[in-house]
Protein backbone atom coordinates (compact mmCIF):
# COMPACT_ATOMS: atom_id res chain seq x y z
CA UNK A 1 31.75 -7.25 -4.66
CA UNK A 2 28.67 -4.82 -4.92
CA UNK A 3 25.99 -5.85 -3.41
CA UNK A 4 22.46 -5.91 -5.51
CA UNK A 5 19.66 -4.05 -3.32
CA UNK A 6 16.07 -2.44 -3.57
CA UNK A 7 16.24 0.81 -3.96
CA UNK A 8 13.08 1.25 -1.69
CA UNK A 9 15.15 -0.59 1.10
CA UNK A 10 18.10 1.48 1.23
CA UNK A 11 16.42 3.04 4.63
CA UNK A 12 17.65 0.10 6.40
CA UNK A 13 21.05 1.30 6.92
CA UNK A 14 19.72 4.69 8.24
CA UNK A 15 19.13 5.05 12.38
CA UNK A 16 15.57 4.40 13.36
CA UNK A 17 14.34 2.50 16.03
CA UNK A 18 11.13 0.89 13.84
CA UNK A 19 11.63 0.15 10.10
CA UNK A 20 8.94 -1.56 8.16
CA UNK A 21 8.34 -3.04 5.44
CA UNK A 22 5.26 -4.53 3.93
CA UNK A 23 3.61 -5.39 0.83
CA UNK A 24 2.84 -8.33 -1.48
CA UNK A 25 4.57 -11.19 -2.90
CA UNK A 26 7.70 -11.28 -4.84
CA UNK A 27 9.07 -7.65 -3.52
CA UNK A 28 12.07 -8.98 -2.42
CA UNK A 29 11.18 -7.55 1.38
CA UNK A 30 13.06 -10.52 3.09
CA UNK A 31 15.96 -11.42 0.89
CA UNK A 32 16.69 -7.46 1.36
CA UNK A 33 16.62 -7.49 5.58
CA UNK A 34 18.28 -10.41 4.93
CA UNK A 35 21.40 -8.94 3.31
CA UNK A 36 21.23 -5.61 4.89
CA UNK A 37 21.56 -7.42 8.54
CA UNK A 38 24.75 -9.40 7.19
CA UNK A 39 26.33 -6.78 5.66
CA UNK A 40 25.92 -4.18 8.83
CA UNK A 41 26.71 -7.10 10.95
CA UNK A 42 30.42 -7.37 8.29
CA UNK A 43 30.68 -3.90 9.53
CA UNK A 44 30.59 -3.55 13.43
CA UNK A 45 29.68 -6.23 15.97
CA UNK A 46 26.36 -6.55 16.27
CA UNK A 47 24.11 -8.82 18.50
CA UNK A 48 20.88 -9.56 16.15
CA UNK A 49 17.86 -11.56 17.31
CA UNK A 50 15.59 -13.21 14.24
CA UNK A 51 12.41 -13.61 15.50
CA UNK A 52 8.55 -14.85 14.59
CA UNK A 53 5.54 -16.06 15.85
CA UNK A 54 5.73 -19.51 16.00
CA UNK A 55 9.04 -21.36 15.57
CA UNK A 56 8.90 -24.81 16.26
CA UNK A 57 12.50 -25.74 14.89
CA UNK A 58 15.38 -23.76 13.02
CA UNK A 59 13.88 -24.95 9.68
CA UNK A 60 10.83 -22.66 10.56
CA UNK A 61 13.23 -19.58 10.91
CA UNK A 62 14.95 -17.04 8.74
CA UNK A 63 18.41 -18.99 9.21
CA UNK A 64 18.35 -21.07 5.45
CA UNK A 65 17.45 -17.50 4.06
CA UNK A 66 20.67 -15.75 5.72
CA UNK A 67 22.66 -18.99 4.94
CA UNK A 68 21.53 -18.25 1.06
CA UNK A 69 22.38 -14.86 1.07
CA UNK A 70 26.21 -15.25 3.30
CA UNK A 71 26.93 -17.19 -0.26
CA UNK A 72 25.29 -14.91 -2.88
CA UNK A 73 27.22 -12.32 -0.92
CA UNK A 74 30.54 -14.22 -0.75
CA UNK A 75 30.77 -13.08 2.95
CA UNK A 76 31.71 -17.36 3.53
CA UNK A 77 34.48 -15.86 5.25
CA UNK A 78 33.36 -13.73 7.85
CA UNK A 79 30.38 -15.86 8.82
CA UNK A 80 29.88 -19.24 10.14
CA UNK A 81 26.79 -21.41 9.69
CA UNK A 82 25.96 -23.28 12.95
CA UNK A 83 23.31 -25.35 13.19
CA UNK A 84 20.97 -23.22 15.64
CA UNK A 85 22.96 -19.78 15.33
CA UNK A 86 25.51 -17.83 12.71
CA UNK A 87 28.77 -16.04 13.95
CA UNK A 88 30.41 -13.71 12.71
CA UNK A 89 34.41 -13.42 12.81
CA UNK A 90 33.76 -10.20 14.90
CA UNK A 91 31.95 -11.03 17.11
CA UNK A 92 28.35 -10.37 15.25
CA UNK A 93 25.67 -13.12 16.44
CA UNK A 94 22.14 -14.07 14.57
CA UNK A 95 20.40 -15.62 16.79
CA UNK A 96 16.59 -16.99 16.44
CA UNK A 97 13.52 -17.77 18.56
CA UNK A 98 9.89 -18.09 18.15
CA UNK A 99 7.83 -15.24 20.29
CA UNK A 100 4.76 -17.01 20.67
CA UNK A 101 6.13 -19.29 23.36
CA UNK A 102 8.14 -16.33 25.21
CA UNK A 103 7.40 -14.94 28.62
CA UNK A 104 7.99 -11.88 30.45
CA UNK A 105 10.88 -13.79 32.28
CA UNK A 106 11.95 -15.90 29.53
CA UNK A 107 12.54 -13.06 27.12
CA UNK A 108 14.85 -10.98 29.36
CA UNK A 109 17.59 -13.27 28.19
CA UNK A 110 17.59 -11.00 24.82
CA UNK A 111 17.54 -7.44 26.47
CA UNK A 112 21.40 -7.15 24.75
CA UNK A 113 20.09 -7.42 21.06
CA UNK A 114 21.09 -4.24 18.54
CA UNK A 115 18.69 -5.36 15.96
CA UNK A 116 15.10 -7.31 16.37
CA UNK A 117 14.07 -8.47 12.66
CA UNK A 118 10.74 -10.26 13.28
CA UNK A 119 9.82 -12.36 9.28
CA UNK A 120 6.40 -12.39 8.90
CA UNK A 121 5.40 -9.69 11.33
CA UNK A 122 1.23 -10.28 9.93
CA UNK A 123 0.78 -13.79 12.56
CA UNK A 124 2.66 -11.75 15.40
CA UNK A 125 0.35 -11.35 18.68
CA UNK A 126 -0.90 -8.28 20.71
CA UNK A 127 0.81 -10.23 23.49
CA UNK A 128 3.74 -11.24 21.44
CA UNK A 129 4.61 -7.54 20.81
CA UNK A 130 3.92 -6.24 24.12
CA UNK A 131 6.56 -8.29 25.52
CA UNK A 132 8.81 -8.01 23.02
CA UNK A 133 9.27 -4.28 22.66
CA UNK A 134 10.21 -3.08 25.96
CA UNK A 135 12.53 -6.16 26.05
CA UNK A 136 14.39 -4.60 22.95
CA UNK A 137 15.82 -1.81 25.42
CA UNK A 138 19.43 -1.04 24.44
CA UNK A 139 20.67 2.64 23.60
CA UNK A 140 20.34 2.49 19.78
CA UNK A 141 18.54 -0.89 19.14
CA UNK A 142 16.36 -1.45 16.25
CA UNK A 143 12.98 -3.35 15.24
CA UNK A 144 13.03 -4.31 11.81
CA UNK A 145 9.29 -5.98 10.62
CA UNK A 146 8.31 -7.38 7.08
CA UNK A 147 5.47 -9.17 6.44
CA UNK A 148 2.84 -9.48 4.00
CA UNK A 149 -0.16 -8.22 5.40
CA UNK A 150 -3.40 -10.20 5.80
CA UNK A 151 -6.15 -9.05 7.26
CA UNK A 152 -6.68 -5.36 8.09
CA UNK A 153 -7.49 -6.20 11.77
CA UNK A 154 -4.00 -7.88 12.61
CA UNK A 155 -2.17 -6.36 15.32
CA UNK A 156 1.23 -6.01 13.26
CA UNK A 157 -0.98 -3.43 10.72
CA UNK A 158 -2.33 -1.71 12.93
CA UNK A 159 -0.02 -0.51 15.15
CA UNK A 160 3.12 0.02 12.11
CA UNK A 161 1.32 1.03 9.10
CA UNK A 162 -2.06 2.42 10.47
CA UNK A 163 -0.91 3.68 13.52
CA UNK A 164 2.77 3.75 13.03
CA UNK A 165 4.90 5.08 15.98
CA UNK A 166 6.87 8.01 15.93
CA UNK A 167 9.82 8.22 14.19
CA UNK A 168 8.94 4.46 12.48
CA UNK A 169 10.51 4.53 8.70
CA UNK A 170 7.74 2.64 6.64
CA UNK A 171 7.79 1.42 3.18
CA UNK A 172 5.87 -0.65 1.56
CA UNK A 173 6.93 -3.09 -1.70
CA UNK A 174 5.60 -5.02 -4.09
CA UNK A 175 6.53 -6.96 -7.10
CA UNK A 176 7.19 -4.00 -9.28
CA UNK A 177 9.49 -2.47 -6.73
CA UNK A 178 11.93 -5.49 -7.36
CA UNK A 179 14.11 -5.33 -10.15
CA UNK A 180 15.36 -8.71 -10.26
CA UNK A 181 11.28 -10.29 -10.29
CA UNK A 182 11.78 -13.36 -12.15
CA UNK A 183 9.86 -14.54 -14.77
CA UNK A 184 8.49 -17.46 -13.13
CA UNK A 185 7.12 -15.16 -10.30
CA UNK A 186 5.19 -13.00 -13.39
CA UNK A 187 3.66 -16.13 -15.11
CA UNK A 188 2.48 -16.78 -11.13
CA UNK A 189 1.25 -12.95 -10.65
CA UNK A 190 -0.66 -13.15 -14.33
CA UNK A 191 -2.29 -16.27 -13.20
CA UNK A 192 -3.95 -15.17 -10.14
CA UNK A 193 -4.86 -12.05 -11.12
CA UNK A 194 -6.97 -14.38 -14.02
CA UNK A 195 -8.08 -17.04 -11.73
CA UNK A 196 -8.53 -15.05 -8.52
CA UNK A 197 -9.14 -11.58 -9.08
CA UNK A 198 -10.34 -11.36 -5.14
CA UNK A 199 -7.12 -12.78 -3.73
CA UNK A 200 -4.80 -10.92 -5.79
CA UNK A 201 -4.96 -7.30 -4.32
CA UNK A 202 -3.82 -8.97 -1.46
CA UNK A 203 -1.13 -11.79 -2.73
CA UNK A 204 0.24 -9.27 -4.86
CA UNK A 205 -0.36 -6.31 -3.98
CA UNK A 206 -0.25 -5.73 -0.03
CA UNK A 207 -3.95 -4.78 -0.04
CA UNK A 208 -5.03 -6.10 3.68
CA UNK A 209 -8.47 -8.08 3.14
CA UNK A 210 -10.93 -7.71 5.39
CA UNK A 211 -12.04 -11.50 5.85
CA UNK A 212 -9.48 -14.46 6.19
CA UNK A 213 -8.97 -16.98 3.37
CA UNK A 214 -11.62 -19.66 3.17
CA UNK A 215 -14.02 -17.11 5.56
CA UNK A 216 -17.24 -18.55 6.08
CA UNK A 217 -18.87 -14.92 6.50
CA UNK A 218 -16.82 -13.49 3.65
CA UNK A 219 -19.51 -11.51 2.11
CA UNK A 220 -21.62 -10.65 5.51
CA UNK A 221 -18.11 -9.13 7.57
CA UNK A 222 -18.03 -6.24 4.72
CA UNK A 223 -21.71 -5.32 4.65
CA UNK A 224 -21.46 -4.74 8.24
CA UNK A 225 -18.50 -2.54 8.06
CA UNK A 226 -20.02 -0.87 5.09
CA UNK A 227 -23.28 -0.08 6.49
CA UNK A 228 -21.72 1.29 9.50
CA UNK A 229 -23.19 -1.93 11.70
CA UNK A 230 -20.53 -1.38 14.21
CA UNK A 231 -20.73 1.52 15.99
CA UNK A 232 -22.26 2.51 19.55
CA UNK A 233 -24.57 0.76 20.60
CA UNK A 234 -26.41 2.32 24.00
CA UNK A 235 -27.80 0.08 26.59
CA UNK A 236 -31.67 0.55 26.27
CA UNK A 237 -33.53 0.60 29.73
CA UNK A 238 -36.80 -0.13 28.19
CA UNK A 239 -35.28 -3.77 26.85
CA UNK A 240 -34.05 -7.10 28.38
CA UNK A 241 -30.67 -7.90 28.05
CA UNK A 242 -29.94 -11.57 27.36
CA UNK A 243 -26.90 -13.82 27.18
CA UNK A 244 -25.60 -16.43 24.26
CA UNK A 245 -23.10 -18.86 25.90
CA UNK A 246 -20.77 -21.19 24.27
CA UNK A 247 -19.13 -23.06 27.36
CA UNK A 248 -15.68 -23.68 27.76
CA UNK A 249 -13.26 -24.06 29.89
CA UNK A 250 -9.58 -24.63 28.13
CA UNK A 251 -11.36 -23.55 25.13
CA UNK A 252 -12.48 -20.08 24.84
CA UNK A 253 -15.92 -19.22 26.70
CA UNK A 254 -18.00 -16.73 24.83
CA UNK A 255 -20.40 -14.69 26.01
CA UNK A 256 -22.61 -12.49 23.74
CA UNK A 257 -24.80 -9.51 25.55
CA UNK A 258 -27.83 -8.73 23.53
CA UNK A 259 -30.63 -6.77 23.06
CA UNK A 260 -33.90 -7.00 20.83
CA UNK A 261 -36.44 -4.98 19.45
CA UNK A 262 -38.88 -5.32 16.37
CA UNK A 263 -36.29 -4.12 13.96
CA UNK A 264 -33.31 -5.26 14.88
CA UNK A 265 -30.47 -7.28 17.43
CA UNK A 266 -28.36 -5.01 19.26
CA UNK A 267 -24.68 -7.17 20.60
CA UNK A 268 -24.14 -4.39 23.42
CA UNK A 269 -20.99 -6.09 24.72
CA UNK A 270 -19.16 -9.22 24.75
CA UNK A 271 -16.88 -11.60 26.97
CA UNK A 272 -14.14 -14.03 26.28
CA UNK A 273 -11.47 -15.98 28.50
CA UNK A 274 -10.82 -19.41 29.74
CA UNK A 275 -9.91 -21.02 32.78
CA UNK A 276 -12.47 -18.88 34.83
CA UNK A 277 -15.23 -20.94 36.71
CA UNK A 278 -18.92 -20.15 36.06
CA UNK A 279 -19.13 -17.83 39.22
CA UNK A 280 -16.39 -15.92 37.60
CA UNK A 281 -18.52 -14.86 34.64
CA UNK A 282 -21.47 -14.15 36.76
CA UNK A 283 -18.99 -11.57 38.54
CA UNK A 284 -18.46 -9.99 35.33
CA UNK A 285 -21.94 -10.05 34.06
CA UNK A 286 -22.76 -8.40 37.17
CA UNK A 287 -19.94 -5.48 36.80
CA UNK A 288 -21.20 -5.11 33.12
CA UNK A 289 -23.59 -2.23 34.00
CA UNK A 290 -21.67 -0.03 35.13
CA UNK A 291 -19.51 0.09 32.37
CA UNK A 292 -22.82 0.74 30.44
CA UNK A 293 -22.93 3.92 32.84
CA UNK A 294 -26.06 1.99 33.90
CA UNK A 295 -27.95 1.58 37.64
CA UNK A 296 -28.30 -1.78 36.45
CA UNK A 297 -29.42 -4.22 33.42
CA UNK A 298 -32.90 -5.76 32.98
CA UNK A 299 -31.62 -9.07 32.58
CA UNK A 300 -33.47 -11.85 30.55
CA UNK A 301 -32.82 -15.21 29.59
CA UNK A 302 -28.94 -16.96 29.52
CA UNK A 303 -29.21 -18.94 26.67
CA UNK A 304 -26.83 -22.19 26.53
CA UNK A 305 -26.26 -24.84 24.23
CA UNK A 306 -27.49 -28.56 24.53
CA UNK A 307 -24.78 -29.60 26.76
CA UNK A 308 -24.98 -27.12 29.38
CA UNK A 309 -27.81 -30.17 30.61
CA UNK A 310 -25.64 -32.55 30.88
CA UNK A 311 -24.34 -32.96 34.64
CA UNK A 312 -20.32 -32.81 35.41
CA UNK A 313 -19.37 -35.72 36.82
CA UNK A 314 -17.00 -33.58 39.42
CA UNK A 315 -20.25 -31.52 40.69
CA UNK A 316 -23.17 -33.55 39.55
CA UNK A 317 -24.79 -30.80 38.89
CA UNK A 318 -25.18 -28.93 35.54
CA UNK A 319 -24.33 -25.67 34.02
CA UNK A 320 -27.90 -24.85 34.10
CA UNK A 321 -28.52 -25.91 37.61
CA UNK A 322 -25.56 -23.56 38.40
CA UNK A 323 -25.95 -20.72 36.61
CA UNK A 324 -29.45 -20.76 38.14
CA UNK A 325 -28.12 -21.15 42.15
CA UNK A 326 -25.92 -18.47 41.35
CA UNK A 327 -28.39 -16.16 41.03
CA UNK A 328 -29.29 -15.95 37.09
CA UNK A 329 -33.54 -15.60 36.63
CA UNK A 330 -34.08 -17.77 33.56
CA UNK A 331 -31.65 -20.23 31.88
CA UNK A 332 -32.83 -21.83 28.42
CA UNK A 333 -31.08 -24.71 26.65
CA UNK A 334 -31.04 -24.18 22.63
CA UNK A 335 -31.24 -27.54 20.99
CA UNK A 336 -28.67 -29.02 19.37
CA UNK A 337 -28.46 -28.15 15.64
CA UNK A 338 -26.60 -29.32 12.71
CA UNK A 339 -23.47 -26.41 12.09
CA UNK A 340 -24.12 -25.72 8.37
CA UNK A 341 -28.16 -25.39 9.42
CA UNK A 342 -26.79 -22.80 12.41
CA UNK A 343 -24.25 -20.71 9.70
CA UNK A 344 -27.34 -20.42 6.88
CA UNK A 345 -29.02 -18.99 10.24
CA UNK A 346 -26.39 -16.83 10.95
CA UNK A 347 -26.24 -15.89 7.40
CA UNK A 348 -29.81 -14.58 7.43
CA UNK A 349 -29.52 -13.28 10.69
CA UNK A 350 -26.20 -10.82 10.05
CA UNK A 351 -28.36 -8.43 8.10
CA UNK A 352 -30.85 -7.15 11.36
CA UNK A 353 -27.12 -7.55 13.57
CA UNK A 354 -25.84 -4.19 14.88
CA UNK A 355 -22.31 -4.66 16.88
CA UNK A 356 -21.10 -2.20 19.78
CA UNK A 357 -17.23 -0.91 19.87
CA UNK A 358 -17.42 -2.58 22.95
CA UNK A 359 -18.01 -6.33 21.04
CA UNK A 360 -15.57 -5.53 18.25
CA UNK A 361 -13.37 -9.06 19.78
CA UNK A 362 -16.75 -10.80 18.99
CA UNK A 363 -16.95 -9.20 14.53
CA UNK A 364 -12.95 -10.37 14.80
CA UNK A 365 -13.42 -13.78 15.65
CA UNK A 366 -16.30 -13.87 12.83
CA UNK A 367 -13.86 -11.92 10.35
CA UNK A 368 -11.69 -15.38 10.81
CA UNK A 369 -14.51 -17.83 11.17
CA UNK A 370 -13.28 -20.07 8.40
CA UNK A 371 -12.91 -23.76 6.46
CA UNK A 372 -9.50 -25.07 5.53
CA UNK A 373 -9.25 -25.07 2.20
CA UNK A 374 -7.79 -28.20 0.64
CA UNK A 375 -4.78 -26.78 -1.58
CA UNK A 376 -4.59 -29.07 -3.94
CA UNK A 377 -8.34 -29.36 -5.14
CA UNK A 378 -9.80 -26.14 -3.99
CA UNK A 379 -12.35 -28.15 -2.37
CA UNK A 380 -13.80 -26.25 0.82
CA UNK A 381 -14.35 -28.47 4.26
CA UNK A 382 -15.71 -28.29 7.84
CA UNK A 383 -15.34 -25.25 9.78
CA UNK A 384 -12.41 -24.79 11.32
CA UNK A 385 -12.18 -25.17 15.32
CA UNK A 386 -9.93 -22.68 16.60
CA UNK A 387 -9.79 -19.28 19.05
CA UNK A 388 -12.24 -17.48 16.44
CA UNK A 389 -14.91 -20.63 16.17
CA UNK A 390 -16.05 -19.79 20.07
CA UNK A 391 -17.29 -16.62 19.11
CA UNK A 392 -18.98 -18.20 15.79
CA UNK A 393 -20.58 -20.74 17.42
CA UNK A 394 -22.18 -18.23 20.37
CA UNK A 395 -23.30 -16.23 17.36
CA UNK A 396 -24.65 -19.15 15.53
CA UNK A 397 -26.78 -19.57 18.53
CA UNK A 398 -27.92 -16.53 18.76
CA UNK A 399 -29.18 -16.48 15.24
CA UNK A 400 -30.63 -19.61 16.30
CA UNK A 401 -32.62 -18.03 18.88
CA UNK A 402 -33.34 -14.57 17.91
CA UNK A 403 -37.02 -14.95 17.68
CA UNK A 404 -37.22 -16.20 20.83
CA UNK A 405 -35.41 -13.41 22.87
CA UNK A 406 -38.62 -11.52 23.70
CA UNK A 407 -38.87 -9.15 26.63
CA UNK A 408 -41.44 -10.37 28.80
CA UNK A 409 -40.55 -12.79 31.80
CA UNK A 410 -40.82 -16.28 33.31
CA UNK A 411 -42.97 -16.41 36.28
CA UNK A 412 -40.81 -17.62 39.30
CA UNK A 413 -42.86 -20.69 39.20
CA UNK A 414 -41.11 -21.93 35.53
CA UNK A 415 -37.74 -21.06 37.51
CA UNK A 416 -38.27 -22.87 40.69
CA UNK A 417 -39.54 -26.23 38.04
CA UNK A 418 -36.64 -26.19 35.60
CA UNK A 419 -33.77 -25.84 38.55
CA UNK A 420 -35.79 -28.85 39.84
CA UNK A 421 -35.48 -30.78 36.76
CA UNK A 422 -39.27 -30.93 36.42
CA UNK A 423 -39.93 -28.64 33.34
């Protein structure tokens, strides 16, 4: 039989070592890779490795989607359907695995692959792709990507379609670029272009969006961009620099460098990892001025949230006392505050906010500050904790304590008194 196939896709059975596709829903981007790997797989033996982000089981992979097409093709024959692989009768393998759990040893074991097709290349890591392709090292092996992007920040857009490599074939498809779009699909497409005329650039049409779905700062991420609120931000001599803190120590610790003057907050830097100890940080608060090409920083006040009082029951001591014996001039504790009361803060706040290049991880993690969205009634609920909500929540104390980041001093006596407990 002939085989039915986007037109836009025939570049998938030309030599290149990246081919991507992206684009909105209902462009047939999958079910094409899908039948152009089984078909060149008919052809020659092939080794071909079907990859994603996260795969918890086979029912999270592409394997139902090749299964559908091997019968739509008639290729029954050449192909059998395992239950955690496919063979082909010459030899041809499609194998699957999840990248988000890979290592740099555990991936070696697909250094052999011809073709890499990675479904729903938008959720795949910085990490994730950095390991995976040097792995993909054999003379003429492939990367194949499709995804539907989401936000313009992801690492998948930026380094294919912004940034795409050299040599990379690129395409990108949407609904009208698939002949066979079913009806069903256009009674779907006409209906959220009516009831969601913001979501549909980017359901249907490919358009990356610039906030996540459900974003809490949905309106204040754009203004920023707009108004050209990240940019360079110099160190200024003549101001104290302070610190924002949300703790953690699994989670993400965040770390927000700021500056103040009568206009305006100035984020001059930022810090986030885990699994470091408080001395740790220090160390790289310390290092941060010269990479402000600065003799040093005029620090202020480290600014910590309510439970950086409370004592650790490993130490006794707190994160205040701490921070303090390891050298830091003035520690304050912000009060604890109810979340929605801290993101109308943050709200107001985002206006006076200018970011530095150097913070840009900090503006991400607020991009995709965001509630879950219950599907079925639309109905928004409580902020989401994940990787991005560290960053939020240092921000939402800032905005908390903006007006109190002045740049005068404590006198050593305050100091000596609160590591005391007494003030």
């Amino acid at each position: 039989m002939i085989a039915q196939f986007p037109d836009k896709l025939r570049f998938l059975f030309n030599p290149a070592r990246y081919k991507i596709a992206h684009g909105g829903r209902g462009s047939a981007k999958s079910w094409g890779f899908a039948r152009a790997l089984l078909i060149l797989g008919a052809q020659k033996k092939l080794r071909i490795l079907c990859a994603r982000e996260i795969q918890r089981s086979i029912a999270d992979s592409v394997h139902k989607l090749l299964n559908d097409q091997i019968q739509a093709l008639n290729l029954n024959s050449l192909y059998e359907v395992q239950q955690n692989c496919i063979k082909g009768s010459n030899g041809t393998e499609f194998i699957f695995a999840g990248l988000g759990t890979q290592t740099a040893e555990s991936i070696k074991s697909y250094e052999g692959v011809d073709i890499c097709w990675v479904e729903e290349g938008q959720n795949v890591s910085k990490r994730s792709w950095d390991i995976l392709t040097p792995t993909i090292r054999k003379a003429g092996s492939e990367i194949w990507v499709s995804f539907n992007p989401d936000l313009d920040t992801d690492e998948t857009w930026k380094r294919f379609v912004k940034n795409p490599p050299a040599g990379a074939e690129v395409c990108q498809l949407n609904w009208r670029d698939n002949p066979w779009f079913p009806p069903e699909l256009e009674a779907e497409r006409l209906s959220t272009q009516a009831r969601d005329p913001e979501g549909y650039d980017n359901i249907w049409e490919g358009v990356p969006r610039t906030t996540v779905d459900g974003a809490i700062y949905k309106t204040e991420i754009p203004a920023v961009l707009t108004g050209n609120r990240l940019t360079n931000v110099p160190h200024d001599p003549t101001l104290r620099v302070h610190t924002i803190w949300d703790l953690g120590w699994n989670d993400s610790m965040a770390i927000i460098i700021a500056q103040r003057n009568a206009t305006g907050l100035y984020i001059i830097d930022y810090i986030s990892d885990n699994n470091k100890t408080l001395a740790d940080y220090i160390s790289l608060l310390n290092e941060l001025p010269k990479r402000h090409n600065s003799a040093s920083f005029n620090w202020g006040v480290d600014w910590i949230p309510h439970d950086g009082a409370n004592k650790d029951f490993k130490t006794g001591k707190s994160t205040e006392q701490i921070l303090l014996e390891l050298g830091r001039k003035e520690v304050r504790i912000i009060p604890k505050q109810n979340i929605e009361e801290g993101i109308r803060l943050a709200k107001l706040t985002f206006p006076r906010v200018y970011f530095d290049k150097k913070a840009e991880n900090l503006l991400e993690s607020l991009r995709r500050y965001r509630r879950l969205i219950n599907k079925s009634t639309g109905t928004a609920t409580a902020p989401l904790h994940d990787d991005a909500s560290h960053g939020a929540d240092a921000f939402r104390y800032l905005a908390t304590i903006a007006d109190q980041m002045t740049n005068e001093t404590w006198s050593n006596l305050d100091i000596k008194y609160r590591a005391l407990g007494l003030k």
